[in-house]
PDB file of N, CA and C in Angstrom:
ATOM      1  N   UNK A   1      -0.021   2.666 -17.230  1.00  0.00           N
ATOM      2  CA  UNK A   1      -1.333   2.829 -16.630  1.00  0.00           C
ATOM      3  C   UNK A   1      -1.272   2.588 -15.123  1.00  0.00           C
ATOM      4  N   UNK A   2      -0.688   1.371 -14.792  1.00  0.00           N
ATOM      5  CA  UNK A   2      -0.299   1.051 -13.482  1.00  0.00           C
ATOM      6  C   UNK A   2      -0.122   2.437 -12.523  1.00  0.00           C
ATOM      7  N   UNK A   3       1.029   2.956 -13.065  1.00  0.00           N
ATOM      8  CA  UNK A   3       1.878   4.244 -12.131  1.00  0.00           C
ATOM      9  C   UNK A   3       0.700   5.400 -12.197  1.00  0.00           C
ATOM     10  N   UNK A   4       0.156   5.665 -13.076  1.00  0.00           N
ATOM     11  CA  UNK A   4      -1.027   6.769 -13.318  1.00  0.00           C
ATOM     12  C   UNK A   4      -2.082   6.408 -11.992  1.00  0.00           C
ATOM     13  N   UNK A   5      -2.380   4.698 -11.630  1.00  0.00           N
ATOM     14  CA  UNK A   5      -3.153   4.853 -10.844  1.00  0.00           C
ATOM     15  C   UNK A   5      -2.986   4.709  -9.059  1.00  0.00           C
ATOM     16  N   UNK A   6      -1.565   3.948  -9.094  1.00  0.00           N
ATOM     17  CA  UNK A   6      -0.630   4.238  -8.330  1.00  0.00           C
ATOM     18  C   UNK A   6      -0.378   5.667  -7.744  1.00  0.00           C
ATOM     19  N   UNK A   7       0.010   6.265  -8.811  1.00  0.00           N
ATOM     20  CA  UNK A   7      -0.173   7.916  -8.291  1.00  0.00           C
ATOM     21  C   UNK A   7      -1.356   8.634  -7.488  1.00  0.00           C
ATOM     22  N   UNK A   8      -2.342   8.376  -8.250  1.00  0.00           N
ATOM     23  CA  UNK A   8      -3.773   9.072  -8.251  1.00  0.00           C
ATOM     24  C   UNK A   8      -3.772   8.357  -7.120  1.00  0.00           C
ATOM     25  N   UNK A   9      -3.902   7.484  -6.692  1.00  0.00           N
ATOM     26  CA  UNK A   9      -4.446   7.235  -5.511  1.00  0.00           C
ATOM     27  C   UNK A   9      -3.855   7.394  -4.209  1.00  0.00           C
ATOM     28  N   UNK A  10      -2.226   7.776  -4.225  1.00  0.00           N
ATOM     29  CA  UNK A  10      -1.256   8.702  -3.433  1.00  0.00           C
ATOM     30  C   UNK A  10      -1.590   9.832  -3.094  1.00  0.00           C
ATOM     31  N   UNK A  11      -2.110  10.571  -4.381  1.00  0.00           N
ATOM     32  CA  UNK A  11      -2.728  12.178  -4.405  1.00  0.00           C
ATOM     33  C   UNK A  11      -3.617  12.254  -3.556  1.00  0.00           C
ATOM     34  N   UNK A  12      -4.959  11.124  -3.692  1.00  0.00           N
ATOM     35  CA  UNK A  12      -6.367  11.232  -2.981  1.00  0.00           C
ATOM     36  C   UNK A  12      -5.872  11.018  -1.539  1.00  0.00           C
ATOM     37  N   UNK A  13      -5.041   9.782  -1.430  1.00  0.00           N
ATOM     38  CA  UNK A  13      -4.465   9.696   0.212  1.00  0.00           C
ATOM     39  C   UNK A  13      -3.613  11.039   0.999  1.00  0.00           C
ATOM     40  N   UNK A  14      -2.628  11.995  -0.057  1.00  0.00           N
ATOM     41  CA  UNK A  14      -2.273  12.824   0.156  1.00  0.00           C
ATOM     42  C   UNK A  14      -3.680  13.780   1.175  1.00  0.00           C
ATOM     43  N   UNK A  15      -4.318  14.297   0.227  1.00  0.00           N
ATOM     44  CA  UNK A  15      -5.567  15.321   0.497  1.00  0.00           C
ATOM     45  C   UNK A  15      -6.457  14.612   1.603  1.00  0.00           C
ATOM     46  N   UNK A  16      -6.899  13.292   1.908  1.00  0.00           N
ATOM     47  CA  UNK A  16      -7.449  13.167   2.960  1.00  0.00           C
ATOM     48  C   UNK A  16      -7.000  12.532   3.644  1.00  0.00           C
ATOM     49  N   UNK A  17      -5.907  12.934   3.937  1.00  0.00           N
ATOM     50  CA  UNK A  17      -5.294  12.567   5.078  1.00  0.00           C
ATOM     51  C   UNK A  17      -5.356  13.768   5.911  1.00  0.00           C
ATOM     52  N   UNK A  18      -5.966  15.608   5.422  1.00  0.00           N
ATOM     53  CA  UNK A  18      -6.135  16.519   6.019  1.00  0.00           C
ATOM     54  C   UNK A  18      -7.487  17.382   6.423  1.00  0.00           C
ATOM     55  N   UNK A  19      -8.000  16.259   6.081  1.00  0.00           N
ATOM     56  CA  UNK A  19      -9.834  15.883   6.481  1.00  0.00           C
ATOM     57  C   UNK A  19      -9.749  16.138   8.213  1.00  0.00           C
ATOM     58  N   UNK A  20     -10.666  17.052   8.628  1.00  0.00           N
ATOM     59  CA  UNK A  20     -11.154  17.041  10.173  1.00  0.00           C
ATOM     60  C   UNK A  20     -11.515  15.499  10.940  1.00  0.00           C
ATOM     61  N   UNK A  21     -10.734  15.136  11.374  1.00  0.00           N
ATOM     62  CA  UNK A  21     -11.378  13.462  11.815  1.00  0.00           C
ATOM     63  C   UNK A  21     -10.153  13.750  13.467  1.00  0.00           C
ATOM     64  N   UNK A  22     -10.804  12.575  14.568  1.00  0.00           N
ATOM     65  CA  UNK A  22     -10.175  12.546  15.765  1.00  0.00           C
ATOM     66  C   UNK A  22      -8.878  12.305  14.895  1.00  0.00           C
ATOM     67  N   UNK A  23      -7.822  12.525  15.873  1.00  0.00           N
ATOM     68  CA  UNK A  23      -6.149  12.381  15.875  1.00  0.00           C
ATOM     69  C   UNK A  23      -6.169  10.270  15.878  1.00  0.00           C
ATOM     70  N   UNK A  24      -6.767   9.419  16.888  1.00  0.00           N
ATOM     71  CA  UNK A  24      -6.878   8.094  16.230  1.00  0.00           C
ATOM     72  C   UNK A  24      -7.196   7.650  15.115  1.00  0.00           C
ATOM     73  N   UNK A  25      -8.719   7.933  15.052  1.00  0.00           N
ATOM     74  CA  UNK A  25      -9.575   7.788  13.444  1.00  0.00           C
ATOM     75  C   UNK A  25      -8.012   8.272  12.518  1.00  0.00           C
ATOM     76  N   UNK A  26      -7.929   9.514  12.499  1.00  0.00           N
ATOM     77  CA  UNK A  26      -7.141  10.026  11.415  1.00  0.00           C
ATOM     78  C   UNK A  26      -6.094   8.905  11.092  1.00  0.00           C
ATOM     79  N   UNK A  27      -5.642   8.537  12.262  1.00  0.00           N
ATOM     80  CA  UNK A  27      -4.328   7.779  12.032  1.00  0.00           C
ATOM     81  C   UNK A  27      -4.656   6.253  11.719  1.00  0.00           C
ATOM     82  N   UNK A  28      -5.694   5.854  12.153  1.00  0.00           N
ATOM     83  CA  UNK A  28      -6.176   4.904  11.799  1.00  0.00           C
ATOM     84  C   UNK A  28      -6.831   4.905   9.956  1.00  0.00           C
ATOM     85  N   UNK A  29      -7.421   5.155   9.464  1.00  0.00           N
ATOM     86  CA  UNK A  29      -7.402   5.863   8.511  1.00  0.00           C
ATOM     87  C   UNK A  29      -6.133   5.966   7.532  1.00  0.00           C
ATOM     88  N   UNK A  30      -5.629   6.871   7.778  1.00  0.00           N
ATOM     89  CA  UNK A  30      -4.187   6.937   7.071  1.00  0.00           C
ATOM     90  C   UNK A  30      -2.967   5.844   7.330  1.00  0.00           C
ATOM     91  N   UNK A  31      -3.101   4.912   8.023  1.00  0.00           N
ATOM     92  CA  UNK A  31      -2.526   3.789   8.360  1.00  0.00           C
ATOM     93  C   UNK A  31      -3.483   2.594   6.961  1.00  0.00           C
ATOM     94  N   UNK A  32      -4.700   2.748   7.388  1.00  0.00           N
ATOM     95  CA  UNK A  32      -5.172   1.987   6.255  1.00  0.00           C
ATOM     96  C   UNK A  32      -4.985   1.778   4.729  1.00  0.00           C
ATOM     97  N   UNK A  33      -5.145   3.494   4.469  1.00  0.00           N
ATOM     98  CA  UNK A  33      -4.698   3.908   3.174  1.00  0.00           C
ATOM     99  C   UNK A  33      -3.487   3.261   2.582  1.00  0.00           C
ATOM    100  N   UNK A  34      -3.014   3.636   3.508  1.00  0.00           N
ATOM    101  CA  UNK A  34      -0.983   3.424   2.975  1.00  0.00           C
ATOM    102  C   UNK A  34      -0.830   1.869   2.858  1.00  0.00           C
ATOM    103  N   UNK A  35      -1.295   1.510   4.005  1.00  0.00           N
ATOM    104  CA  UNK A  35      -1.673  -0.010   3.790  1.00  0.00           C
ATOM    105  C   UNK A  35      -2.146  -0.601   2.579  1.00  0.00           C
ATOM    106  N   UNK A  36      -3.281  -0.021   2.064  1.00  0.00           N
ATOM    107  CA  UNK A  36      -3.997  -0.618   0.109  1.00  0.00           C
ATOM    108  C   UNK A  36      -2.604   0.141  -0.489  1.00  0.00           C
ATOM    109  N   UNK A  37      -2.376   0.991  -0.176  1.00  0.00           N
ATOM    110  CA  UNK A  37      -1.374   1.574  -1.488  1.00  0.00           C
ATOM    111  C   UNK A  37      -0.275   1.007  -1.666  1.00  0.00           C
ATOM    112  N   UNK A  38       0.257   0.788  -0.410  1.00  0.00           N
ATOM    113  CA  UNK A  38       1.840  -0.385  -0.502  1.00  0.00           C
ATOM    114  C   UNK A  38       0.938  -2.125  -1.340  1.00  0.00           C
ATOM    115  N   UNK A  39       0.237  -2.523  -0.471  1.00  0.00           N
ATOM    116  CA  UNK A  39       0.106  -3.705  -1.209  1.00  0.00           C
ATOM    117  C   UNK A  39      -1.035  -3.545  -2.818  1.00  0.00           C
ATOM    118  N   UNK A  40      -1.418  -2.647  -3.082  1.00  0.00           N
ATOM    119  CA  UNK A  40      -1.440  -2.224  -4.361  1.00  0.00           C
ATOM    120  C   UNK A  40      -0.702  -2.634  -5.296  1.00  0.00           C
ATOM    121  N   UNK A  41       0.400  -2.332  -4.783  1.00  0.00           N
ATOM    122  CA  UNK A  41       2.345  -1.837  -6.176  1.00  0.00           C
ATOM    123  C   UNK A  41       2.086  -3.629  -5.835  1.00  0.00           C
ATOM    124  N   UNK A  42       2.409  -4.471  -4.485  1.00  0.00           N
ATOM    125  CA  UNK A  42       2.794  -5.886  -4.688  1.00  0.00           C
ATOM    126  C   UNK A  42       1.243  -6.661  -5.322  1.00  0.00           C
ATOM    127  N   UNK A  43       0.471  -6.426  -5.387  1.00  0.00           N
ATOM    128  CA  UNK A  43      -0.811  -6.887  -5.864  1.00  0.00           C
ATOM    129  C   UNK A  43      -0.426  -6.586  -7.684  1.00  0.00           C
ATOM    130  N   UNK A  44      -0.064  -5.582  -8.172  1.00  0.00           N
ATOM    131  CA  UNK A  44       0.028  -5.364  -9.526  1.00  0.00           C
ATOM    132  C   UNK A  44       1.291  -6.290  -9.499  1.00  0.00           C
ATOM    133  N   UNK A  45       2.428  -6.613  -9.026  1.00  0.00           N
ATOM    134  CA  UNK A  45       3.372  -7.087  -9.385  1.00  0.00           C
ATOM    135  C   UNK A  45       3.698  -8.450  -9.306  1.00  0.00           C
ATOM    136  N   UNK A  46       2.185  -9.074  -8.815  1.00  0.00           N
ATOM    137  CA  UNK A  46       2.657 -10.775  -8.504  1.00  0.00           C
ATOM    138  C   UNK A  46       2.398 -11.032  -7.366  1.00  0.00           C
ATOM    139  N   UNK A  47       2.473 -10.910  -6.299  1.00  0.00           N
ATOM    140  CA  UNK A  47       2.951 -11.263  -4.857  1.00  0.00           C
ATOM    141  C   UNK A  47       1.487 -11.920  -4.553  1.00  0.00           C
ATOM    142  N   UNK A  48       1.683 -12.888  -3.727  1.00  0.00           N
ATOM    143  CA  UNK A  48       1.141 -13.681  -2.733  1.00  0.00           C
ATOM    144  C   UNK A  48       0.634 -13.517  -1.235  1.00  0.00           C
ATOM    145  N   UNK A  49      -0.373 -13.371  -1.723  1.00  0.00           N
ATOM    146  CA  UNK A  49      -0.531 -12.311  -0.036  1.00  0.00           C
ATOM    147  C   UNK A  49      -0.325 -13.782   1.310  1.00  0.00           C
ATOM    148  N   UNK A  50      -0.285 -13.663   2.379  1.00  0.00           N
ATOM    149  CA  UNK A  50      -0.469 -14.387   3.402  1.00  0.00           C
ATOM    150  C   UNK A  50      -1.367 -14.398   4.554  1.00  0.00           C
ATOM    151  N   UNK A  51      -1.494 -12.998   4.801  1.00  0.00           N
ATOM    152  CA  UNK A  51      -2.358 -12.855   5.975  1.00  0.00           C
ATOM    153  C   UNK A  51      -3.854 -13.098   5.818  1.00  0.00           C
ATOM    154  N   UNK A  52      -4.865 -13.149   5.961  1.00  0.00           N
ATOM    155  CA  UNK A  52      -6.477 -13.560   5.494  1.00  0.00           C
ATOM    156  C   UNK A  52      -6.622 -12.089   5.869  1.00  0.00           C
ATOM    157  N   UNK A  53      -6.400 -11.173   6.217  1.00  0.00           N
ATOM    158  CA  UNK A  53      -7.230  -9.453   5.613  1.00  0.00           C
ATOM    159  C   UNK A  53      -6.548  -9.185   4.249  1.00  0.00           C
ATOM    160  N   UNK A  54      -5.136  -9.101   4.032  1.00  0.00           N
ATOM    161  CA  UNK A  54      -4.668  -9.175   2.337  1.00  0.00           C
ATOM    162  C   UNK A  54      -5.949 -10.126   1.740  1.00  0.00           C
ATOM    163  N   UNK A  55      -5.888 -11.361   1.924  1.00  0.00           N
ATOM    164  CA  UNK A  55      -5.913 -12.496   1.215  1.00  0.00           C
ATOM    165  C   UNK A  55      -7.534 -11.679   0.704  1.00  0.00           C
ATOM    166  N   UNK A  56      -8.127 -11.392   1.730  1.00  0.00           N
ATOM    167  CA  UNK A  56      -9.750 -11.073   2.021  1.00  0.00           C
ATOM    168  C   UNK A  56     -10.178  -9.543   0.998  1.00  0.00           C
ATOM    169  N   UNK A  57      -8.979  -8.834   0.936  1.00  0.00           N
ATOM    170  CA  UNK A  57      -8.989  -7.274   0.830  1.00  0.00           C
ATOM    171  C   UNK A  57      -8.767  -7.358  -1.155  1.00  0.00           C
ATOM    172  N   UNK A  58      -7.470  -8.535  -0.923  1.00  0.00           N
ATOM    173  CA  UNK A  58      -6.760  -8.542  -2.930  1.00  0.00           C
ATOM    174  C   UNK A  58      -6.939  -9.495  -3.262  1.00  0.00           C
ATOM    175  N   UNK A  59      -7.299 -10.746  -2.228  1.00  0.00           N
ATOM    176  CA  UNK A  59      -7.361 -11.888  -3.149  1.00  0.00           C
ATOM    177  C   UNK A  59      -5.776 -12.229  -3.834  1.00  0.00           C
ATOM    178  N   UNK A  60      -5.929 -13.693  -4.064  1.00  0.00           N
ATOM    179  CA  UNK A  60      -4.518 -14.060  -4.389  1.00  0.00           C
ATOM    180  C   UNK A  60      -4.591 -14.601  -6.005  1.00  0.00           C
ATOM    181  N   UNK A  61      -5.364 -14.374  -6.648  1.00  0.00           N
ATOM    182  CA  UNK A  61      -5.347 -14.815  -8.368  1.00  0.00           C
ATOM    183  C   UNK A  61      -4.603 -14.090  -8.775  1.00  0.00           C
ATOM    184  N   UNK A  62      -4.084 -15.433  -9.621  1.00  0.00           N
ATOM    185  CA  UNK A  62      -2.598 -14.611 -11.086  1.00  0.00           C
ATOM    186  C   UNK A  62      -1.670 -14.549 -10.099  1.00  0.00           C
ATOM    187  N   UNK A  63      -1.195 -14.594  -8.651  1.00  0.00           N
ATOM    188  CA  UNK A  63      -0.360 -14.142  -7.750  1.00  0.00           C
ATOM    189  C   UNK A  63       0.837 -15.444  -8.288  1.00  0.00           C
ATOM    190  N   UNK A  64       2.334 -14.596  -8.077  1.00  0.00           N
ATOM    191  CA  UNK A  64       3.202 -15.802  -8.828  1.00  0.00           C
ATOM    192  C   UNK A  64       4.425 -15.829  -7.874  1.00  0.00           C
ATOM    193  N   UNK A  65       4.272 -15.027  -6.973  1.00  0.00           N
ATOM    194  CA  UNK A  65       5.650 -14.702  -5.844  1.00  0.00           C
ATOM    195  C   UNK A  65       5.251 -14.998  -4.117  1.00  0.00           C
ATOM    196  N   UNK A  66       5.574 -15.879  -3.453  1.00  0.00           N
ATOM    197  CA  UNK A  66       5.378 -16.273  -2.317  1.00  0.00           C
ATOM    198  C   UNK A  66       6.471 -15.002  -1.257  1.00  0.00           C
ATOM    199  N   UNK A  67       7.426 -14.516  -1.749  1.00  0.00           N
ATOM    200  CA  UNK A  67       8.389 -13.731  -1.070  1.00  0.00           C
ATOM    201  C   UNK A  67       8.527 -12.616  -1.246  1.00  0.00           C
ATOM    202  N   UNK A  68       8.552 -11.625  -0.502  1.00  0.00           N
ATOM    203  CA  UNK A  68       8.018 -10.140  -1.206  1.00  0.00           C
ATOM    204  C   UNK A  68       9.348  -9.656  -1.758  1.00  0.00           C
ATOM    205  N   UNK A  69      10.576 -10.481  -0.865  1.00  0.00           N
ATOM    206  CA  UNK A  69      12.157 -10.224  -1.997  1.00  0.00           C
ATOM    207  C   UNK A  69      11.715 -10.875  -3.401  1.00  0.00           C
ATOM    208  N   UNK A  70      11.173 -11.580  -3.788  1.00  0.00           N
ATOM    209  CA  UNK A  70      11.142 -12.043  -5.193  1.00  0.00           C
ATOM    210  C   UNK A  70      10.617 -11.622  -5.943  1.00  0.00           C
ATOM    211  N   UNK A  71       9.544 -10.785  -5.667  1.00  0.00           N
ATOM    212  CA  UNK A  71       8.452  -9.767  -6.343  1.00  0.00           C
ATOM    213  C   UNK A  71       9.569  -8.488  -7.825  1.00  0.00           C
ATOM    214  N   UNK A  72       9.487  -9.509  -8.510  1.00  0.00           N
ATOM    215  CA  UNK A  72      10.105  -8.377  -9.575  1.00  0.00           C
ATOM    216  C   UNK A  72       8.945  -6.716  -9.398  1.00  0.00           C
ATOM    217  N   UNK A  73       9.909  -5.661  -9.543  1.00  0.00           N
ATOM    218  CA  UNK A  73       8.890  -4.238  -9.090  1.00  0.00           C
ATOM    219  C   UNK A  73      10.283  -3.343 -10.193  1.00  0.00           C
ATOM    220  N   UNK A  74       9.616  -2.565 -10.766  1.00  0.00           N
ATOM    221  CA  UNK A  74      10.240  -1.458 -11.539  1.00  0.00           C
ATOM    222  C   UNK A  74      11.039  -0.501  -9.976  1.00  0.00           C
ATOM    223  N   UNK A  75      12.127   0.099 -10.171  1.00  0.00           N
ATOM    224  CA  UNK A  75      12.712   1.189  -9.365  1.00  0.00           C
ATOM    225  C   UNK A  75      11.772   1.950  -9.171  1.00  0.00           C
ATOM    226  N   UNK A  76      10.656   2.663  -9.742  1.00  0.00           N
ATOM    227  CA  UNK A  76       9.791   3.610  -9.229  1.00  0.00           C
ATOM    228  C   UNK A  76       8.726   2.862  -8.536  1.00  0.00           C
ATOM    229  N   UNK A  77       8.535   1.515  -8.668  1.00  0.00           N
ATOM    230  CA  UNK A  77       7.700   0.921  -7.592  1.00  0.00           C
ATOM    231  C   UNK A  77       8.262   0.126  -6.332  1.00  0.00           C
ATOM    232  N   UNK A  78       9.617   0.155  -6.412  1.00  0.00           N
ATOM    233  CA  UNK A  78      10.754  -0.097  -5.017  1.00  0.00           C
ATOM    234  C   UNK A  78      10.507   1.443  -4.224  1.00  0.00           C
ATOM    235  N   UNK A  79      10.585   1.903  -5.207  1.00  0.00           N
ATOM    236  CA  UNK A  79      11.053   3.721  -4.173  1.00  0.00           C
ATOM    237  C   UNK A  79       9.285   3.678  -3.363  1.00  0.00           C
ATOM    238  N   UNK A  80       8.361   3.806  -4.347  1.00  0.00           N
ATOM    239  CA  UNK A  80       6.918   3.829  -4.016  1.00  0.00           C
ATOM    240  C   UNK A  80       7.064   3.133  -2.315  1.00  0.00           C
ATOM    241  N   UNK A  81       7.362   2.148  -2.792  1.00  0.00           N
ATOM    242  CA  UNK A  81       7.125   0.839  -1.707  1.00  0.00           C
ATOM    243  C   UNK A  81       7.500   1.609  -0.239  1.00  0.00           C
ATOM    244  N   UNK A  82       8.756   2.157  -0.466  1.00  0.00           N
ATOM    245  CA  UNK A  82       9.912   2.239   0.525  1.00  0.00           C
ATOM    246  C   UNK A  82       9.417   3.750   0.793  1.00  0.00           C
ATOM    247  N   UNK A  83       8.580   4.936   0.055  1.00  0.00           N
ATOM    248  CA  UNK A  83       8.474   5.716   1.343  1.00  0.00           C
ATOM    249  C   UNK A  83       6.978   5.322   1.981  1.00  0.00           C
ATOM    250  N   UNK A  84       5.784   4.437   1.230  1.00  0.00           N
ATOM    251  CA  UNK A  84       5.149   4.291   2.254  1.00  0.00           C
ATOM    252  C   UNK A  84       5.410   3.451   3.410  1.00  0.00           C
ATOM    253  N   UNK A  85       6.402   2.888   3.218  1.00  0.00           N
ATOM    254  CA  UNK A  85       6.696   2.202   4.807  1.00  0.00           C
ATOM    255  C   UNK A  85       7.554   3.419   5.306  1.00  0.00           C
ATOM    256  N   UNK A  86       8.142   4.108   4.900  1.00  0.00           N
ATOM    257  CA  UNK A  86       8.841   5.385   5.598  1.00  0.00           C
ATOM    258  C   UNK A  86       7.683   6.156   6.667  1.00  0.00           C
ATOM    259  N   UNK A  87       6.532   6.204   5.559  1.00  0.00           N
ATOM    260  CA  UNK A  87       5.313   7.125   6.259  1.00  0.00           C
ATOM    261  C   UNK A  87       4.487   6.178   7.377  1.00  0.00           C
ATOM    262  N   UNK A  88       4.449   4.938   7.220  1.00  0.00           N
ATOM    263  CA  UNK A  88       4.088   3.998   8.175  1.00  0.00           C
ATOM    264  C   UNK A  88       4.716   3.571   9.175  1.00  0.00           C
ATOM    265  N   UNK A  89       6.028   3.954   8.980  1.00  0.00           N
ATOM    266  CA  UNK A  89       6.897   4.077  10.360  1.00  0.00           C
ATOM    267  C   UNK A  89       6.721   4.758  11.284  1.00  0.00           C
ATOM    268  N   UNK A  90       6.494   6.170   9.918  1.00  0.00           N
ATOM    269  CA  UNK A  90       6.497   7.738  11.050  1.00  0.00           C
ATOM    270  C   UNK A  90       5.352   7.850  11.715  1.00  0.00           C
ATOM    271  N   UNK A  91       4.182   7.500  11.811  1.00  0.00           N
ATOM    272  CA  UNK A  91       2.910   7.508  12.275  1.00  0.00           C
ATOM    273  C   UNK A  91       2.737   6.152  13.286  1.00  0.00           C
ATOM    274  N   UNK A  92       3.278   5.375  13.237  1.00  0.00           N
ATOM    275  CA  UNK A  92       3.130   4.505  14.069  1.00  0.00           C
ATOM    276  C   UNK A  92       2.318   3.298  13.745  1.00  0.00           C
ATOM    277  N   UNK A  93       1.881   3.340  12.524  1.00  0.00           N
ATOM    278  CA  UNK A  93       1.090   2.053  11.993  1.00  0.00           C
ATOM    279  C   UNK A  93       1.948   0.588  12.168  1.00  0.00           C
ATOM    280  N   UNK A  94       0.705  -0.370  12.769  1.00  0.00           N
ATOM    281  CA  UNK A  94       0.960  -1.530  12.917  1.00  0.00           C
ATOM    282  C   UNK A  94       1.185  -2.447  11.597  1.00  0.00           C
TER     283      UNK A  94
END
């Protein structure tokens, strides 16, 4: 169920990410997205958020991993992980 919604919500970020919006907004925006979607996969998997916008955004209940190396994650939610920071590289998100 996880990956079904994991997905779906890749798809929706896919498609509006090609919404008419300024070139900032846009990127701002799609910086956000990718942002819920990476800590999504560590939110389903345990992890401990730190910062107070995580903390504020997922909340830290049931959370069982202080280290995001310790975060047990299936291979399709390592790969997940690893191209949205690929795509958060390429755009320039903070």
């Amino acid at each position: 169920m996880r990956k079904i919604l994991i997905a779906t919500f890749l798809a929706v970020l896919a498609m509006s990410a090609s919404l008419p919006v300024s070139q900032a907004n846009a990127q701002g925006n799609v910086c956000f997205r990718l942002w819920v979607a990476r800590n999504t996969i560590y939110k389903a998997n345990g992890y401990c958020f730190k910062t107070a916008r995580a903390i504020s955004y997922f909340g830290n209940a049931g959370c069982m991993y202080d280290y995001e190396g310790d975060v047990p994650m299936s291979p399709y939610d390592r790969e997940q992980v690893a191209r949205i920071q690929a795509q958060e590289r390429a755009i320039g998100c903070r």
